[in-house]
N, C-alpha and C. Protein backbone atom coordinates (compact mmCIF):
# COMPACT_ATOMS: atom_id res chain seq x y z
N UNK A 1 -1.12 -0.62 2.91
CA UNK A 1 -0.47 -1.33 3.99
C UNK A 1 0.79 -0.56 4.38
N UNK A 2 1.08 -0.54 5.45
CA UNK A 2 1.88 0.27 5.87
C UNK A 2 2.26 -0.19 7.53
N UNK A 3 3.84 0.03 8.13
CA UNK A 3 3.65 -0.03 9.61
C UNK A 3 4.37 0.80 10.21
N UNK A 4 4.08 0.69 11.37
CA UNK A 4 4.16 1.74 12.46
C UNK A 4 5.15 1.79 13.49
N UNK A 5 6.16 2.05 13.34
CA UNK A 5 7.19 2.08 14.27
C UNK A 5 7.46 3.21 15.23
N UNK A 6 7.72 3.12 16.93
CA UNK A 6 7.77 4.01 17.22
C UNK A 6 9.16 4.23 17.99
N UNK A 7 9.45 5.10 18.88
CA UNK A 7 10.74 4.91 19.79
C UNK A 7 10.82 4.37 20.68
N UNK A 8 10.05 3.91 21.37
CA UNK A 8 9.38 3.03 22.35
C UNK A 8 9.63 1.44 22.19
N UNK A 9 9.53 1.49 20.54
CA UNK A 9 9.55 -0.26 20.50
C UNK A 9 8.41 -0.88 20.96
N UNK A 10 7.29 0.03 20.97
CA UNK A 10 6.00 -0.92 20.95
C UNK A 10 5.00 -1.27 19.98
N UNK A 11 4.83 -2.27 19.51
CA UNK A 11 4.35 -2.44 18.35
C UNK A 11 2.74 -3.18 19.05
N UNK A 12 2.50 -3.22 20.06
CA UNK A 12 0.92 -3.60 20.44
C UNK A 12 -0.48 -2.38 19.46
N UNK A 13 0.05 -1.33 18.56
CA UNK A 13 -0.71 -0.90 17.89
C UNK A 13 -0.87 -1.65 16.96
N UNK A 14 0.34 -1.90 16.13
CA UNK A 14 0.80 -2.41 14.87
C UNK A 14 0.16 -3.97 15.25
N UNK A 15 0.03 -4.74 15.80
CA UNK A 15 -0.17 -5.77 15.88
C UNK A 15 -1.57 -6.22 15.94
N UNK A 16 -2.18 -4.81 16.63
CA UNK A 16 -3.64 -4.35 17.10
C UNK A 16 -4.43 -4.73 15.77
N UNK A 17 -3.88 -3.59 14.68
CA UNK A 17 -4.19 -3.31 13.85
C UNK A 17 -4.20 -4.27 12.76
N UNK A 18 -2.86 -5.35 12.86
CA UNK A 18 -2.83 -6.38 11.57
C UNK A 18 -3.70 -7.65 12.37
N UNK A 19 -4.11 -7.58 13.15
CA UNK A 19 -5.45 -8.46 13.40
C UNK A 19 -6.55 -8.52 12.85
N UNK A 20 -6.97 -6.79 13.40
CA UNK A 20 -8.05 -6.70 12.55
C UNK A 20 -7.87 -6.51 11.43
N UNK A 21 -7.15 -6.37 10.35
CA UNK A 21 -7.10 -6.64 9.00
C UNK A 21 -6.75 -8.11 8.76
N UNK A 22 -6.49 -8.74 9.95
CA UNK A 22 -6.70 -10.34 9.54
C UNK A 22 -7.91 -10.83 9.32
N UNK A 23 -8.63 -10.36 11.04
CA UNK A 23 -10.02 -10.22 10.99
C UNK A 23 -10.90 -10.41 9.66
N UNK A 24 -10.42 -9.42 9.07
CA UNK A 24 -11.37 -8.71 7.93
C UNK A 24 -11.08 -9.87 6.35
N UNK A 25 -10.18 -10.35 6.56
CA UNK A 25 -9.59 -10.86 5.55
C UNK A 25 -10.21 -12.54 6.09
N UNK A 26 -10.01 -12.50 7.09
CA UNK A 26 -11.06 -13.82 7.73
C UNK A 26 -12.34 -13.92 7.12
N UNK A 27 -13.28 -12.59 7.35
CA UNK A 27 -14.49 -12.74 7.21
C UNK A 27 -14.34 -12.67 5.62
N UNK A 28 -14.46 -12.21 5.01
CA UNK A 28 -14.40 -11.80 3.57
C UNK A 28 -14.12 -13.46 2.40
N UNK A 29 -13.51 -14.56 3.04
CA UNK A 29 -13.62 -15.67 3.01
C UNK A 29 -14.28 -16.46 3.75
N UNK A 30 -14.57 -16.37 4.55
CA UNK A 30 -15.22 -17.20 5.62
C UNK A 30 -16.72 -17.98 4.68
N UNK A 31 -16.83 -17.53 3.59
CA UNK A 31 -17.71 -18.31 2.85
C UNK A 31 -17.15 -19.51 2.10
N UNK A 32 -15.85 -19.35 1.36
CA UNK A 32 -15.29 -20.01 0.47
C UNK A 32 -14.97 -21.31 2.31
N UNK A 33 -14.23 -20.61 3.31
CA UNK A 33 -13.43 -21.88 4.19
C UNK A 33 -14.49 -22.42 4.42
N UNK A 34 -16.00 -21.95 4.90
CA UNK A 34 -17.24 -23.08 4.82
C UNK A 34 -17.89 -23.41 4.27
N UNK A 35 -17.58 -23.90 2.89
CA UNK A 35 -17.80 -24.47 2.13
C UNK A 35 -17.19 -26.01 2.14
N UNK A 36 -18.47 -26.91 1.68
CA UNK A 36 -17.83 -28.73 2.16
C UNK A 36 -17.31 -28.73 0.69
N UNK A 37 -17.37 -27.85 -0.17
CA UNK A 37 -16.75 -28.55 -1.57
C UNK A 37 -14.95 -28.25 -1.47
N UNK A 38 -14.29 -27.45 0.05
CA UNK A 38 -13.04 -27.55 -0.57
C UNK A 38 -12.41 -28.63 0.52
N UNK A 39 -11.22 -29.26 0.21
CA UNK A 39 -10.55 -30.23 1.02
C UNK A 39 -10.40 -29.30 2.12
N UNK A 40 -9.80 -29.61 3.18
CA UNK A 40 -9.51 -29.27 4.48
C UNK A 40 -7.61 -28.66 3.71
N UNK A 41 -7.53 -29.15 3.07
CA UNK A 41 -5.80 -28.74 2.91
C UNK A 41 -6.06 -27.47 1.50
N UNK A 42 -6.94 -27.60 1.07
CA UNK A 42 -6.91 -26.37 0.15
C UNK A 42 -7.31 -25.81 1.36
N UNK A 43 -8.45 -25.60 2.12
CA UNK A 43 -8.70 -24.43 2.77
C UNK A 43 -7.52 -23.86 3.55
N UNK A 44 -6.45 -24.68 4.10
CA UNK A 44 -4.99 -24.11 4.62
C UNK A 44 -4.35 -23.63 3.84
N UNK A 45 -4.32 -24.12 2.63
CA UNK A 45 -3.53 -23.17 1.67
C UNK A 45 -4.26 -21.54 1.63
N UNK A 46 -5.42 -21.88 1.62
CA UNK A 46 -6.20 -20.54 1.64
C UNK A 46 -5.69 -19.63 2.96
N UNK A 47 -5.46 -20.41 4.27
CA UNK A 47 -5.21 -19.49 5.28
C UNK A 47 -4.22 -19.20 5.19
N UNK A 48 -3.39 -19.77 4.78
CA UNK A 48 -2.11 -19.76 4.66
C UNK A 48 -1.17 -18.67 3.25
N UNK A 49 -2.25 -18.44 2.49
CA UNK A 49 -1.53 -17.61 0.97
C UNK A 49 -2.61 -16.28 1.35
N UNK A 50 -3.49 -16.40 1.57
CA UNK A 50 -4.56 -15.27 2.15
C UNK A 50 -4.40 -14.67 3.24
N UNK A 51 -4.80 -15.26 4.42
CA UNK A 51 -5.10 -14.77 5.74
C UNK A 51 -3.74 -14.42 6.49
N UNK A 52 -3.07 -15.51 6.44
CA UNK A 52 -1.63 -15.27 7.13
C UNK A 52 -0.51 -14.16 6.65
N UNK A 53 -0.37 -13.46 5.21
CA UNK A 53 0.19 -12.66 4.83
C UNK A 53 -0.30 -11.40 5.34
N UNK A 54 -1.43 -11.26 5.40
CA UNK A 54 -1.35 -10.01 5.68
C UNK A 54 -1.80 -9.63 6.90
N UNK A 55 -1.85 -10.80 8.34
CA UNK A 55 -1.39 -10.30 9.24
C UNK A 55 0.29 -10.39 9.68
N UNK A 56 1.29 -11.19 8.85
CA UNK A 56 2.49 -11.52 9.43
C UNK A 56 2.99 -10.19 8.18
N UNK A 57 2.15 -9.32 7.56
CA UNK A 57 2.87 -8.17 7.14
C UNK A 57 3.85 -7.18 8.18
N UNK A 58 4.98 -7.07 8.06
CA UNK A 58 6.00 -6.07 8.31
C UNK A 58 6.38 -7.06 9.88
N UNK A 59 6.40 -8.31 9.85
CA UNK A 59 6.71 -8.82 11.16
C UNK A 59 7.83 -9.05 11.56
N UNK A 60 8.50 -8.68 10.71
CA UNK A 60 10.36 -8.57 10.51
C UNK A 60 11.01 -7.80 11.95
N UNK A 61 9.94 -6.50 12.02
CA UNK A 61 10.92 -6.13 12.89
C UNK A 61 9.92 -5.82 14.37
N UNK A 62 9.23 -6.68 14.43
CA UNK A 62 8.23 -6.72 15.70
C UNK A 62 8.95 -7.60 16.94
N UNK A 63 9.02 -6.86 18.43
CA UNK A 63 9.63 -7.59 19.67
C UNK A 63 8.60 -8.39 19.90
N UNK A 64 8.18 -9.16 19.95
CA UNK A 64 6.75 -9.63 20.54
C UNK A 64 7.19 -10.41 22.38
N UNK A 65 5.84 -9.54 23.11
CA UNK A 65 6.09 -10.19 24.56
C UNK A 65 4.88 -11.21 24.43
N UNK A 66 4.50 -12.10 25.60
CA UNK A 66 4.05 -12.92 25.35
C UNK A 66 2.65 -12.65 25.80
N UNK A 67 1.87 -11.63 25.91
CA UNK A 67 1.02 -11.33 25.21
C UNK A 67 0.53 -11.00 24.06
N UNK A 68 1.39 -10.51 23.10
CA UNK A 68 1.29 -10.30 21.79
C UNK A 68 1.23 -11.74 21.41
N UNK A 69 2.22 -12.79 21.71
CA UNK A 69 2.31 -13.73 21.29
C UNK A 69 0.96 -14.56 21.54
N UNK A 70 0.58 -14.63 22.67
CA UNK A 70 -0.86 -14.88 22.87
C UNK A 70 -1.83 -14.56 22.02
N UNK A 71 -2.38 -13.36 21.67
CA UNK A 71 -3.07 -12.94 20.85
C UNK A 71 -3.01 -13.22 20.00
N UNK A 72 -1.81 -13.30 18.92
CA UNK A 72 -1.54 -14.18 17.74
C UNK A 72 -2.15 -15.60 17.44
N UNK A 73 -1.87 -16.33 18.81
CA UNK A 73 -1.99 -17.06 18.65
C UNK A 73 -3.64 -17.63 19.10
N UNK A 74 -4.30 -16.72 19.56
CA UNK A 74 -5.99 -17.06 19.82
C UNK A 74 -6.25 -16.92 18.27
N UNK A 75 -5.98 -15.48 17.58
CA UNK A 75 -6.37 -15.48 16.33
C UNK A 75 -6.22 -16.47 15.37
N UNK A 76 -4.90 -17.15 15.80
CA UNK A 76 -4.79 -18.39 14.23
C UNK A 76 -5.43 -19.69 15.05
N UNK A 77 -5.60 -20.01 16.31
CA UNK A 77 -6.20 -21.03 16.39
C UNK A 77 -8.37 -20.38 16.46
N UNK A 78 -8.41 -19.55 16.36
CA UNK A 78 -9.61 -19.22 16.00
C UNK A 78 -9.81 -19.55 14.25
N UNK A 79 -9.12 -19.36 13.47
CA UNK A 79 -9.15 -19.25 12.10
C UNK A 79 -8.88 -21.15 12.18
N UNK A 80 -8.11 -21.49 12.76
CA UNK A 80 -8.14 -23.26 12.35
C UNK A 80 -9.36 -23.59 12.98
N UNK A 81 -10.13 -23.36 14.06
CA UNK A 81 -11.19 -24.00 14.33
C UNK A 81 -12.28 -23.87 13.40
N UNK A 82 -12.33 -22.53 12.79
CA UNK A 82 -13.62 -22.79 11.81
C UNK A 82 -12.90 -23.64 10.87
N UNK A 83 -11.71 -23.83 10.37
CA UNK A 83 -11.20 -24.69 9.45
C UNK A 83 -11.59 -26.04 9.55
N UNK A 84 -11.68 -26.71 10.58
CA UNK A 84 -11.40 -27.92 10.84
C UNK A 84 -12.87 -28.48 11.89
N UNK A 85 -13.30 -27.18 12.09
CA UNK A 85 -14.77 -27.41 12.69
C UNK A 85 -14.91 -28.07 13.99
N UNK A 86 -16.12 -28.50 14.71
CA UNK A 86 -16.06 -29.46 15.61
C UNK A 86 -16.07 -30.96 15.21
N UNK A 87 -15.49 -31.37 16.60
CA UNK A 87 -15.14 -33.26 16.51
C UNK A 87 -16.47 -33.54 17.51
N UNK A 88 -16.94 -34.49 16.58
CA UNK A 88 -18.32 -35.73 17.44
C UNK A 88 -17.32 -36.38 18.25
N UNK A 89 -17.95 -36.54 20.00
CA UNK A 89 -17.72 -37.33 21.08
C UNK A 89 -17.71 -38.84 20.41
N UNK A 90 -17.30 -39.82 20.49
CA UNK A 90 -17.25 -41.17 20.17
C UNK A 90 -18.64 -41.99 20.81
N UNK A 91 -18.41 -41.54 22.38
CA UNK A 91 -19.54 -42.41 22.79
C UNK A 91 -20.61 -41.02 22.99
N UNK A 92 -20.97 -40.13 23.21
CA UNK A 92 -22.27 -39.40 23.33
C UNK A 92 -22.51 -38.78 21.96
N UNK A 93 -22.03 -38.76 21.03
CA UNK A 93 -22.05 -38.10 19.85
C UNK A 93 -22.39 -36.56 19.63
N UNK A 94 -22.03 -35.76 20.52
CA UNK A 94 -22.09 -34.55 20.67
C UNK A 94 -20.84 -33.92 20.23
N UNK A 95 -20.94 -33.11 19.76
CA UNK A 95 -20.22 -32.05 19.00
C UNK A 95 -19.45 -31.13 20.25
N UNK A 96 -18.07 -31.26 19.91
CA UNK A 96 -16.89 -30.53 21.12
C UNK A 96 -16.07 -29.96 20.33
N UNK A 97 -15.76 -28.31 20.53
CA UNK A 97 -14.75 -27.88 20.28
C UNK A 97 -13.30 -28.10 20.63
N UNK A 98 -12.26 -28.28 19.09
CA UNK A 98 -11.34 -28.96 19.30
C UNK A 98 -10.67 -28.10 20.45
N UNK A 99 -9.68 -28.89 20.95
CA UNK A 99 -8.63 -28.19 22.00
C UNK A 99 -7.39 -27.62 21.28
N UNK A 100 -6.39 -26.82 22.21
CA UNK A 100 -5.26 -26.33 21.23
C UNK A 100 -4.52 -27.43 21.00
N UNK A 101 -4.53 -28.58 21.49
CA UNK A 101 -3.44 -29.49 20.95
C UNK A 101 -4.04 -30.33 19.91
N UNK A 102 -5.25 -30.82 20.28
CA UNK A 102 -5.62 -31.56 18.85
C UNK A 102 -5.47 -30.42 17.38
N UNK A 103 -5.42 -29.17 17.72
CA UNK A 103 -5.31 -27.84 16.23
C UNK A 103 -4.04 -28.48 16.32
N UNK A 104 -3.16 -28.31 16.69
CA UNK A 104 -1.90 -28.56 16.81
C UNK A 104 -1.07 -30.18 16.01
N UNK A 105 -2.35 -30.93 16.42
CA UNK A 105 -1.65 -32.04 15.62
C UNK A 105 -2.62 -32.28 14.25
N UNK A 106 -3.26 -31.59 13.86
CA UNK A 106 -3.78 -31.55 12.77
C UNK A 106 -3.56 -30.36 11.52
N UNK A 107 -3.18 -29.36 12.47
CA UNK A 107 -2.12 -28.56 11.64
C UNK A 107 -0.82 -28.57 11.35
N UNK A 108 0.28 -29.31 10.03
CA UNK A 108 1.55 -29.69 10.99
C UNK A 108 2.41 -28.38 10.41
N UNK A 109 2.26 -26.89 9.75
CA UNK A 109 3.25 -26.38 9.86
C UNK A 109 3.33 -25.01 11.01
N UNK A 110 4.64 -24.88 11.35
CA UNK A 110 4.85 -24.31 12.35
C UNK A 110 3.69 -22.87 12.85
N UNK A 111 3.39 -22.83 13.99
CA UNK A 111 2.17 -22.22 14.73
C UNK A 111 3.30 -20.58 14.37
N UNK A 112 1.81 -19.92 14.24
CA UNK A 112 2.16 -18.16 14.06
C UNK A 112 3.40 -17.53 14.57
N UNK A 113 3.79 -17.56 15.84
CA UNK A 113 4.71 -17.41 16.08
C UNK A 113 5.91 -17.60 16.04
N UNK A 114 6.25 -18.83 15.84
CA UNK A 114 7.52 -19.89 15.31
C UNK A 114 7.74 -19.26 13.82
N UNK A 115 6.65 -18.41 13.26
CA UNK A 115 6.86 -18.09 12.10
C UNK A 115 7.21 -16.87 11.93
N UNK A 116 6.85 -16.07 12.78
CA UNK A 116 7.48 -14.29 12.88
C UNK A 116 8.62 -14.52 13.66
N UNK A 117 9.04 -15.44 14.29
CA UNK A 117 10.25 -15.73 14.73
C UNK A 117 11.99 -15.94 13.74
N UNK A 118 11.57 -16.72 12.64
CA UNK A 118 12.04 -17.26 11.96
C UNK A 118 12.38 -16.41 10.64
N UNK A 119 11.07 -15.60 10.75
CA UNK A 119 11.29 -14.41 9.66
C UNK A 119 12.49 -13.46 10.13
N UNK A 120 12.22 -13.34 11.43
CA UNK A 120 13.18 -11.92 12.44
C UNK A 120 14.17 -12.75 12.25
N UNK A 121 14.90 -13.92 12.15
CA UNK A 121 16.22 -14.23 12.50
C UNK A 121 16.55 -14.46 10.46
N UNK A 122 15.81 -14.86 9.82
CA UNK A 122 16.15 -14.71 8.39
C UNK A 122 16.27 -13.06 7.57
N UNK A 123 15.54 -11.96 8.07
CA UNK A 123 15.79 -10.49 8.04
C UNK A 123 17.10 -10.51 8.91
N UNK A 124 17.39 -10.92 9.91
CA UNK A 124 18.72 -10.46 10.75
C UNK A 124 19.85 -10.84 9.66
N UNK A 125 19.91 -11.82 9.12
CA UNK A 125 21.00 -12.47 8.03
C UNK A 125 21.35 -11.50 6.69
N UNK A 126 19.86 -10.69 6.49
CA UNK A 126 19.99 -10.16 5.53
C UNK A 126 20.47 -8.60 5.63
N UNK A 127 20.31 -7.90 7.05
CA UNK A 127 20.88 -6.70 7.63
C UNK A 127 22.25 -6.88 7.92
N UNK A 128 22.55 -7.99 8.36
CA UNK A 128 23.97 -8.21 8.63
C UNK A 128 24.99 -9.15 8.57
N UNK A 129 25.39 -9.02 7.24
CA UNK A 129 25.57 -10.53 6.31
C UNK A 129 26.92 -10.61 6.61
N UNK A 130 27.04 -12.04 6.91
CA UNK A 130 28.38 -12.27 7.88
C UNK A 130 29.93 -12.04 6.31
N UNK A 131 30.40 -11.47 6.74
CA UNK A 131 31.66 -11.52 6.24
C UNK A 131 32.88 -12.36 6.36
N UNK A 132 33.96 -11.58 6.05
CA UNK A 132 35.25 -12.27 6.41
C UNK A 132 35.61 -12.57 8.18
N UNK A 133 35.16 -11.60 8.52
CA UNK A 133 35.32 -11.45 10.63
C UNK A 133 33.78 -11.82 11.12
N UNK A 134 33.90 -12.35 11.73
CA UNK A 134 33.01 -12.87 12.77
C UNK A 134 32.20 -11.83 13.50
N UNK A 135 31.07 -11.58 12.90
CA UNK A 135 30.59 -10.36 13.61
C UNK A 135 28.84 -10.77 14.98
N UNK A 136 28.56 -10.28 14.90
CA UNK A 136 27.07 -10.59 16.13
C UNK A 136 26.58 -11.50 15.24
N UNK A 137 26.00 -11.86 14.27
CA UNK A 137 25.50 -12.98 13.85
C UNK A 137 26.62 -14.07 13.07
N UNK A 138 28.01 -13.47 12.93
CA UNK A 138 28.31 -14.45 12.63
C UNK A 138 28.61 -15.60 13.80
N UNK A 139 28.96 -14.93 14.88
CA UNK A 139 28.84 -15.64 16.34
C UNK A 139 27.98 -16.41 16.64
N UNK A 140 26.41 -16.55 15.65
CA UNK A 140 25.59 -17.66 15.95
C UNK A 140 25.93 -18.61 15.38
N UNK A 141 26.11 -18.00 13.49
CA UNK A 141 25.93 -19.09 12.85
C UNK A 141 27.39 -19.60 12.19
N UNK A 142 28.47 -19.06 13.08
CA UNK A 142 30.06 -19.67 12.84
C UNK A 142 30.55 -19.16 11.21
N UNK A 143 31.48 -19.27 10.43
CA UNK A 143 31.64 -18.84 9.19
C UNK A 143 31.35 -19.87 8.11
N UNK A 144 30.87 -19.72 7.18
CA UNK A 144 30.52 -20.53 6.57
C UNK A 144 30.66 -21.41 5.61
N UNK A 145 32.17 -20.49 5.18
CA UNK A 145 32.74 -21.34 4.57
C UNK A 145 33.72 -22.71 5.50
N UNK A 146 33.98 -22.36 6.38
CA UNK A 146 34.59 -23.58 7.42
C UNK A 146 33.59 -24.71 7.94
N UNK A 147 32.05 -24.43 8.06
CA UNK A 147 31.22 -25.25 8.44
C UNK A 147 30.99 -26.30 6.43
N UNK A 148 31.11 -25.20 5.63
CA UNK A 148 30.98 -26.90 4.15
C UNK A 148 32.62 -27.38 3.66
N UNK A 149 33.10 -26.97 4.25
CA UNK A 149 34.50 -27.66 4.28
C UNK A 149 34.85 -28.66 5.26
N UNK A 150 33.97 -28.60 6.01
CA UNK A 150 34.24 -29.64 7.10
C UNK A 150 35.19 -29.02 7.92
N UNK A 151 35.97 -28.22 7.84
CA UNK A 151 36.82 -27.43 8.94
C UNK A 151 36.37 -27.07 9.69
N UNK A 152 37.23 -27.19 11.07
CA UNK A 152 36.48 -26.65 12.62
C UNK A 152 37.36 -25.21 12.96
């Protein structure tokens, strides 16, 4: 494993690429997630300790535009639909693929992106750890010893 940085700042290779090694890491389970002997919440743990690491590998320092973000996000709601399968119609009893919002309220932790998001601003803390002066991130997150003192 390894990533790819260039001068450009485009990482649509790098992103290319940890798909299809999601891909691959998809299929390679895709027996164990369809299987009726595991709960629906072990199989998230499965996507989630398996599948999701090693496409959100090196996502620390990825710009993502919102096509990248797109793509991300077909891939993990592709991986929850075989999770969670199709829903029977109530009155015709036919089998419908879920929509992104029903994935959405049946998955409740934060969607792929919200999560390489969160990583990039928790790596930012750790490149540039606020000190005594107020520097670019301390400007977000104020100083910190004055915010548990209750001081303004």
């Amino acid at each position: 494993m390894g990533i790819t940085l260039t001068n450009q700042n485009s990482i649509a290779e790098e992103i290319k690429g940890r798909l299809r090694s999601g891909n691959a890491c998809h299929h390679s389970v895709q027996n164990l997630l369809s299987s009726r002997l595991l709960s629906k919440n072990l199989e998230i743990k499965v996507y989630r300790t398996i599948i999701l690491p090693v496409v959100l590998y090196g996502c620390e320092t990825w710009s993502l535009t919102l096509r990248e973000e797109g793509k991300l996000r077909v891939f993990e709601n592709m991986v929850l639909r075989g999770i969670f399968g199709p829903r029977r119609d109530e009155i015709t009893g036919e089998c419908m693929r879920l929509h992104n919002e029903e994935l959405n309220d049946f998955y409740p932790s934060p969607n792929i992106v919200r999560v390489i998001k969160s990583r990039r601003m928790r790596c930012a803390g750790h490149v540039a750890p606020v000190g005594e002066e107020k520097g670019c991130i301390g400007s977000w997150w104020g100083n910190r010893r004055e915010r548990n003192t209750g001081e303004t």
